[in-house]
N, C-alpha and C. Protein backbone atom coordinates (compact mmCIF):
# COMPACT_ATOMS: atom_id res chain seq x y z
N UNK A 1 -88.13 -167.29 -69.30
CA UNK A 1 -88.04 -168.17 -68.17
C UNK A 1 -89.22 -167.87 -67.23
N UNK A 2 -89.52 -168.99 -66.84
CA UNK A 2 -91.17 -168.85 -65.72
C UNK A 2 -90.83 -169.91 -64.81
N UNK A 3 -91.91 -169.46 -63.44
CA UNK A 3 -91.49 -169.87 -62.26
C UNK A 3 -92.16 -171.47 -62.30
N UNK A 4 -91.86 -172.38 -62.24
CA UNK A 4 -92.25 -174.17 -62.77
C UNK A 4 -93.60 -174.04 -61.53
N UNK A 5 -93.75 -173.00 -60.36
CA UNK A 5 -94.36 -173.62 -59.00
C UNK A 5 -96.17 -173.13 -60.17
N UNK A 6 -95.51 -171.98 -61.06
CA UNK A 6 -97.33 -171.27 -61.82
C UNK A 6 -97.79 -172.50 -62.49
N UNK A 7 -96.97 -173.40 -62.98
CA UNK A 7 -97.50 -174.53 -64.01
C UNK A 7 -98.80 -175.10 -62.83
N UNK A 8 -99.77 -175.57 -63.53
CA UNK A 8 -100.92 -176.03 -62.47
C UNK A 8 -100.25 -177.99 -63.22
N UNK A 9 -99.84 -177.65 -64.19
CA UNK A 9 -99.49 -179.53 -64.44
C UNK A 9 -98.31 -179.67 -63.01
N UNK A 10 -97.35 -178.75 -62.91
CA UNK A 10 -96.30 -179.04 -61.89
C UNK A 10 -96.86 -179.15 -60.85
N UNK A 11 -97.89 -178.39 -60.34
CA UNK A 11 -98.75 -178.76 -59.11
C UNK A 11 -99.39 -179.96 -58.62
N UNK A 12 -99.76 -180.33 -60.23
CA UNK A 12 -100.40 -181.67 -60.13
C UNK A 12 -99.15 -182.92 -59.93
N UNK A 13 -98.10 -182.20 -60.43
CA UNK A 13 -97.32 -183.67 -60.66
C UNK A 13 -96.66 -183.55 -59.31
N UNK A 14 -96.55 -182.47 -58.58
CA UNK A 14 -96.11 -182.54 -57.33
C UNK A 14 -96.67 -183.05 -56.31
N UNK A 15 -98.09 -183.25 -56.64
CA UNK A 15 -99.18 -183.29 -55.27
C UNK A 15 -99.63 -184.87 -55.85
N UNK A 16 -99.08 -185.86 -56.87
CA UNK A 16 -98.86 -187.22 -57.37
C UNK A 16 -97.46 -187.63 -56.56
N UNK A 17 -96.80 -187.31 -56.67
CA UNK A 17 -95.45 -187.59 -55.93
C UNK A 17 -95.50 -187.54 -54.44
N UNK A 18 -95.97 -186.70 -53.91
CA UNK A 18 -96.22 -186.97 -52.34
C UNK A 18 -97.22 -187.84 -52.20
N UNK A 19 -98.03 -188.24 -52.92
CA UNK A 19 -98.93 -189.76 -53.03
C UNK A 19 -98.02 -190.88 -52.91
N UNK A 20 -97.57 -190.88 -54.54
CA UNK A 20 -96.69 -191.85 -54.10
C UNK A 20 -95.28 -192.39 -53.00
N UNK A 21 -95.18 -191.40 -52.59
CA UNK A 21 -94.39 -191.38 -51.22
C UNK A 21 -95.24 -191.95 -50.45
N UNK A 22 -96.32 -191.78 -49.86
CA UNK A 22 -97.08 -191.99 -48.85
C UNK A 22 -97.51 -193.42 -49.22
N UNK A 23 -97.64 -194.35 -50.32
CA UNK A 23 -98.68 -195.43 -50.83
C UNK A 23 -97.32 -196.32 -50.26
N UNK A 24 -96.53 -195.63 -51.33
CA UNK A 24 -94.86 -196.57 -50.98
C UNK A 24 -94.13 -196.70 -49.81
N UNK A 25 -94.68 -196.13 -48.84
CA UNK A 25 -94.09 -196.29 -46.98
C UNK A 25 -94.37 -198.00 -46.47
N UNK A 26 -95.89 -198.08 -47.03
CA UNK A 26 -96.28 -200.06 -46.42
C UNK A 26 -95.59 -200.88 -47.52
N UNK A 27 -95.14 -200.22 -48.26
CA UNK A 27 -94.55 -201.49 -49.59
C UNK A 27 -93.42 -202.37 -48.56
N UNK A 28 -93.23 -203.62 -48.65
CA UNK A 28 -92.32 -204.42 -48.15
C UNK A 28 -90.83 -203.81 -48.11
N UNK A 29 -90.26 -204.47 -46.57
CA UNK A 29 -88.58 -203.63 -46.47
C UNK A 29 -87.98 -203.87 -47.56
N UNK A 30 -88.04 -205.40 -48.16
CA UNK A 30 -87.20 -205.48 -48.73
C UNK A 30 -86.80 -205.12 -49.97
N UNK A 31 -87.65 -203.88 -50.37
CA UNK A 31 -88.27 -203.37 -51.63
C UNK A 31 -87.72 -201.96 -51.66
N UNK A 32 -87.24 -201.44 -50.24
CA UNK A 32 -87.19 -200.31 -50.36
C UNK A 32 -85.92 -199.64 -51.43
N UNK A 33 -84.71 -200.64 -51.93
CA UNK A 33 -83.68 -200.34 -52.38
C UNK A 33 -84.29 -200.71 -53.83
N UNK A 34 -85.29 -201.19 -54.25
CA UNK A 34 -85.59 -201.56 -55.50
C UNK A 34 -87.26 -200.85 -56.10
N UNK A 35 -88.33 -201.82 -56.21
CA UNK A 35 -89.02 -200.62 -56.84
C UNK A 35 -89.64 -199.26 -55.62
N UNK A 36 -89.68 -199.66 -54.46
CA UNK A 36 -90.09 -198.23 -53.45
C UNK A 36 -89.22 -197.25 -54.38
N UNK A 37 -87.97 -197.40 -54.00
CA UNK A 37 -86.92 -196.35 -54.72
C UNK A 37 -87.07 -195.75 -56.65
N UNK A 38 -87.24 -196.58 -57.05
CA UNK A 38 -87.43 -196.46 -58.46
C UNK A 38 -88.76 -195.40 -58.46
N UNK A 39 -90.02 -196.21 -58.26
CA UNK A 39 -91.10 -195.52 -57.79
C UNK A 39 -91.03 -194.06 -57.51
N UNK A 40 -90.33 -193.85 -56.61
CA UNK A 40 -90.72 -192.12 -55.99
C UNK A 40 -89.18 -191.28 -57.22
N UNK A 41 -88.15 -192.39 -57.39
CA UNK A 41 -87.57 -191.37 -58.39
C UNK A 41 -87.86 -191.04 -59.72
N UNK A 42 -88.88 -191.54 -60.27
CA UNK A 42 -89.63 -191.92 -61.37
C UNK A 42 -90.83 -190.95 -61.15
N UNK A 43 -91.04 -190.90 -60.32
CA UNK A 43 -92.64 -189.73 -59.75
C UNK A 43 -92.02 -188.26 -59.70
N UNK A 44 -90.75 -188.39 -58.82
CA UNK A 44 -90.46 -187.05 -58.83
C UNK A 44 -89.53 -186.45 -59.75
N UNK A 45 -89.10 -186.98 -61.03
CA UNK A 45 -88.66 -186.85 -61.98
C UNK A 45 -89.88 -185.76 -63.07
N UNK A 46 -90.97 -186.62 -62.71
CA UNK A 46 -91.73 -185.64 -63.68
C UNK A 46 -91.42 -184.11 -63.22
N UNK A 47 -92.02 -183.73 -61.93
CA UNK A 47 -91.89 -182.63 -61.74
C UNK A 47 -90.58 -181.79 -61.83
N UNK A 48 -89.40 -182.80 -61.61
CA UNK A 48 -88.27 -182.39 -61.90
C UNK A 48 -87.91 -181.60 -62.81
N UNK A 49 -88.27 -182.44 -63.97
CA UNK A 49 -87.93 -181.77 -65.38
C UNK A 49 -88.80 -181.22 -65.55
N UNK A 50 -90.53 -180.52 -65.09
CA UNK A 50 -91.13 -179.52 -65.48
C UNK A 50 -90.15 -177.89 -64.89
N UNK A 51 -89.79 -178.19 -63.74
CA UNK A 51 -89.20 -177.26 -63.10
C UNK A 51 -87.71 -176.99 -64.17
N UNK A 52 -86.55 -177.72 -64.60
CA UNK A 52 -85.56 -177.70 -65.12
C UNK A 52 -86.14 -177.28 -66.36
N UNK A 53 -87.11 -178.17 -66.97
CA UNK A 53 -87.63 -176.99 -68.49
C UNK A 53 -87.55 -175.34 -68.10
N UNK A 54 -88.49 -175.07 -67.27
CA UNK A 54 -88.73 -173.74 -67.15
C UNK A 54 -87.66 -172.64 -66.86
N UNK A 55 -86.71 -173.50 -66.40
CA UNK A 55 -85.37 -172.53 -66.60
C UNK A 55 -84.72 -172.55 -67.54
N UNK A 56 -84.97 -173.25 -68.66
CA UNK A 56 -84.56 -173.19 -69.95
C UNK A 56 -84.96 -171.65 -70.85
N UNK A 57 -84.52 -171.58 -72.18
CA UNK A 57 -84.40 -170.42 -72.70
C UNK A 57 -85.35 -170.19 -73.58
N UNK A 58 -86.01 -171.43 -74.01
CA UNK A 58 -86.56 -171.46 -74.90
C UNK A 58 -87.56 -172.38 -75.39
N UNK A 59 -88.88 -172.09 -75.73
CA UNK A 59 -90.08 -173.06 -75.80
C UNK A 59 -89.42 -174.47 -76.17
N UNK A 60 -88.35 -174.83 -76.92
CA UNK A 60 -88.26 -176.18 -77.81
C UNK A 60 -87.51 -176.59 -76.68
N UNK A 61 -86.26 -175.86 -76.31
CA UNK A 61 -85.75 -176.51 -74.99
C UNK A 61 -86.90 -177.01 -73.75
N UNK A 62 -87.53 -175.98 -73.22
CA UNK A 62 -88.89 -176.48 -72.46
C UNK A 62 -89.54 -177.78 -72.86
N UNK A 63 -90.18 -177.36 -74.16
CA UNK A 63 -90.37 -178.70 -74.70
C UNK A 63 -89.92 -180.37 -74.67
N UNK A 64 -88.51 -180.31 -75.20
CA UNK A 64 -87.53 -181.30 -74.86
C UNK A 64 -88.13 -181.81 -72.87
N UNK A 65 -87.98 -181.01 -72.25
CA UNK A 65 -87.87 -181.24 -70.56
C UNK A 65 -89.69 -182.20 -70.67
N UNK A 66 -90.35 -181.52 -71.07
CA UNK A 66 -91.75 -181.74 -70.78
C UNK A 66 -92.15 -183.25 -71.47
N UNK A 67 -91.50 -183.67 -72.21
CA UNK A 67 -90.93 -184.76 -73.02
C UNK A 67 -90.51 -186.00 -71.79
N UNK A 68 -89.07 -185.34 -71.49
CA UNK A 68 -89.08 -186.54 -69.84
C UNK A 68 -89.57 -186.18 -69.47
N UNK A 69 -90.74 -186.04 -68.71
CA UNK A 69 -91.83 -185.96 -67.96
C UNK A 69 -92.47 -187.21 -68.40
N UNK A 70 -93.20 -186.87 -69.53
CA UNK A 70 -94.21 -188.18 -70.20
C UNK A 70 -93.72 -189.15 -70.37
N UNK A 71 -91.99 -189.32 -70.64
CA UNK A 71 -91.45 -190.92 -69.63
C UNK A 71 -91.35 -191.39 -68.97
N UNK A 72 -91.05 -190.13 -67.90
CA UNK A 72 -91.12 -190.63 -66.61
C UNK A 72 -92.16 -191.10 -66.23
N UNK A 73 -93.47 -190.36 -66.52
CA UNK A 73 -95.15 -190.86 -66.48
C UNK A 73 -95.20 -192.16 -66.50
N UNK A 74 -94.43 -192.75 -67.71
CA UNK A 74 -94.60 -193.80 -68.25
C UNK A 74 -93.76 -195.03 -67.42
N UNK A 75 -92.71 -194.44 -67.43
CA UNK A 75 -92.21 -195.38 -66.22
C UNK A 75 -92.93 -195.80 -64.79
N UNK A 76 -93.52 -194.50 -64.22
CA UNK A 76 -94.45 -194.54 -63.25
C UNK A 76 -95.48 -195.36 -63.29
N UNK A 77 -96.38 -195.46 -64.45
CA UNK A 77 -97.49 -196.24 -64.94
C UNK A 77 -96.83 -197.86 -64.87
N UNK A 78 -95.74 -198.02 -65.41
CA UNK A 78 -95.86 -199.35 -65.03
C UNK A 78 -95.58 -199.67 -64.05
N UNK A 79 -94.52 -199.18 -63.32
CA UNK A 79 -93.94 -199.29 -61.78
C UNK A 79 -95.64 -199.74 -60.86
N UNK A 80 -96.17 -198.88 -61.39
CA UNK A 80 -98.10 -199.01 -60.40
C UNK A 80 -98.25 -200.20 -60.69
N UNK A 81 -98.54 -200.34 -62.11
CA UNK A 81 -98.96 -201.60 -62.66
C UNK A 81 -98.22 -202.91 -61.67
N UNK A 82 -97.08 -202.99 -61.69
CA UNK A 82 -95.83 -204.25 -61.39
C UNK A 82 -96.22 -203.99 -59.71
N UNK A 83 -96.38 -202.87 -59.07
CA UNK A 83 -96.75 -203.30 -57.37
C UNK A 83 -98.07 -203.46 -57.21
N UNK A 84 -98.88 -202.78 -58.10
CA UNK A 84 -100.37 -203.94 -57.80
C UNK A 84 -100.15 -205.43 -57.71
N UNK A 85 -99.89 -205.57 -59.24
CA UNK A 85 -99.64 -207.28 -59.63
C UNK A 85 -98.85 -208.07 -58.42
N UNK A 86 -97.72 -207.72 -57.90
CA UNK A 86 -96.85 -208.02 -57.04
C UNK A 86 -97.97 -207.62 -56.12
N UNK A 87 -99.03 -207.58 -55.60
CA UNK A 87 -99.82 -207.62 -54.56
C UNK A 87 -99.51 -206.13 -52.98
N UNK A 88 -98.68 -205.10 -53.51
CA UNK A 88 -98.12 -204.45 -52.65
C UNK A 88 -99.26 -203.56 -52.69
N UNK A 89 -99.86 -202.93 -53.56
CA UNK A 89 -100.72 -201.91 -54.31
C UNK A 89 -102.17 -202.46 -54.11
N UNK A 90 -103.30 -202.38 -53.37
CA UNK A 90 -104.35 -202.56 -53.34
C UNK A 90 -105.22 -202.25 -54.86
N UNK A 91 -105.98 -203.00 -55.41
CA UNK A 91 -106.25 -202.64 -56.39
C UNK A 91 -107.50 -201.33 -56.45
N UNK A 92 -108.07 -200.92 -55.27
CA UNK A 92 -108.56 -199.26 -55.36
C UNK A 92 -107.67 -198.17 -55.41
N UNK A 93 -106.68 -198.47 -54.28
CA UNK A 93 -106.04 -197.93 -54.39
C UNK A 93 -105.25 -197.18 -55.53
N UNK A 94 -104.66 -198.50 -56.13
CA UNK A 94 -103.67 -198.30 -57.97
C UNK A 94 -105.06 -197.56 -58.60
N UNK A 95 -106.44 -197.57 -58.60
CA UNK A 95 -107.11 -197.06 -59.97
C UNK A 95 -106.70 -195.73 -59.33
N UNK A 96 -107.18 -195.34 -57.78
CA UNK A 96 -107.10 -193.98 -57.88
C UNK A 96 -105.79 -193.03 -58.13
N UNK A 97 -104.68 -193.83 -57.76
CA UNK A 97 -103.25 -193.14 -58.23
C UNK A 97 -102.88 -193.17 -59.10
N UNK A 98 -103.52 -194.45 -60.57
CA UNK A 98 -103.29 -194.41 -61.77
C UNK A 98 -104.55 -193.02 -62.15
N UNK A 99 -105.33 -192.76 -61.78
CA UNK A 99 -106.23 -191.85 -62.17
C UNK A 99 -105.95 -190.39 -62.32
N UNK A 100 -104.74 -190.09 -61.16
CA UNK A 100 -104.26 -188.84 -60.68
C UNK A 100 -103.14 -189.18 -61.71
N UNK A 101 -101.99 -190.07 -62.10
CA UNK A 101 -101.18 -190.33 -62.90
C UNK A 101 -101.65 -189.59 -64.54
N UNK A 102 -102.85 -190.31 -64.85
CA UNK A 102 -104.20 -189.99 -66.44
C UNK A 102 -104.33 -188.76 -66.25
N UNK A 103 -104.27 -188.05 -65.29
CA UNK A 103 -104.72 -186.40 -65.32
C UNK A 103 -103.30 -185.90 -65.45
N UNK A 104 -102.58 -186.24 -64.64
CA UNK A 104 -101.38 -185.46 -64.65
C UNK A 104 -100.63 -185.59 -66.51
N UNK A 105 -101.13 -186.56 -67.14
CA UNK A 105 -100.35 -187.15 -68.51
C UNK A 105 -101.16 -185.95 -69.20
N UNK A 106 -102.30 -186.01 -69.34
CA UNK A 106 -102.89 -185.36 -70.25
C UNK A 106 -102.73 -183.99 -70.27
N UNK A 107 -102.24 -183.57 -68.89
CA UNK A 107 -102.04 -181.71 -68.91
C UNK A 107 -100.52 -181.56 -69.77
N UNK A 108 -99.77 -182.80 -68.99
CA UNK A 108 -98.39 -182.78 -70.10
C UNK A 108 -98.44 -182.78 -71.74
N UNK A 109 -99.55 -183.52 -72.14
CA UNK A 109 -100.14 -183.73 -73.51
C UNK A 109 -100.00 -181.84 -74.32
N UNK A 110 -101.16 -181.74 -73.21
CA UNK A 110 -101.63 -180.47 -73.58
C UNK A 110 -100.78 -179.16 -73.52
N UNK A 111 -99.70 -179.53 -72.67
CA UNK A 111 -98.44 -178.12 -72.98
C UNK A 111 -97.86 -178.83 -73.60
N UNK A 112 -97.17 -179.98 -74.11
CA UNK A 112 -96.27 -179.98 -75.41
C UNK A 112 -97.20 -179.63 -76.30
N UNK A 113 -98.18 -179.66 -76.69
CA UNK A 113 -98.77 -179.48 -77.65
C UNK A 113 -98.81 -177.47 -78.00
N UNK A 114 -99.25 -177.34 -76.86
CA UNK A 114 -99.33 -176.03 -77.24
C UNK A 114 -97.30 -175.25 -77.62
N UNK A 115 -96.63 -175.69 -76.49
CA UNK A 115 -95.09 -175.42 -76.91
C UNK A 115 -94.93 -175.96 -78.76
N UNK A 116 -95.40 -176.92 -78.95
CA UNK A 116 -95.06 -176.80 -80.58
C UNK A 116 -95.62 -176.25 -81.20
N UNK A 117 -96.74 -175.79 -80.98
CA UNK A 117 -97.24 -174.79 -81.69
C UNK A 117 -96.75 -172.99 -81.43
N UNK A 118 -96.12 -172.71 -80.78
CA UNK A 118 -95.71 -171.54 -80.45
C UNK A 118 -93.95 -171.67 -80.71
């Protein structure tokens, strides 16, 4: 068992989530019970389950956790996608939070990968 705060991916996916908190404050009221909400539980899900892996017992269990993560990613990615399009999301804005999103995926890439191999 390891502390989820040493992961530098949990750092990253933490310091994406207070983004998207902050992008999602001007999103329209009437949004806030629908994607605002989805949005930040979908963001902070990743980090969620990096943290809940790490109290697990065992690399494959870890594994499994690090797994929802890269759905949740994925959920996140479109959620961006659907409030750009829906005009809420400035389109500099979405590249640079989809950009921080692309970094945060690929470190996830890179520890499942290494967890199956160990």
């Amino acid at each position: 068992m390891q502390d989820f705060r040493n992961l530098e991916v949990w750092k990253l996916a933490h310091q994406f989530t207070l983004i998207v908190y902050e992008v999602t404050k001007v999103f329209p009221g009437d949004e806030r019970f629908g994607l605002v909400s989805q949005l930040r539980r979908a963001s902070c899900s990743i980090g969620s389950n990096l943290a809940e892996g790490c109290g697990r017992g065992s690399d494959a269990d870890f594994a499994r956790f690090v797994q929802m993560s890269q759905g949740s990613a994925s959920e996140v990615d479109y959620q961006l996608l659907l409030s750009r399009d829906l005009g809420f999301l400035p389109d500099e804005e979405y590249q640079t939070i989809t950009e921080k999103l692309g970094s945060t995926r690929r470190m996830l890439n890179a520890l499942l990968s290494r967890l199956r191999k160990s």
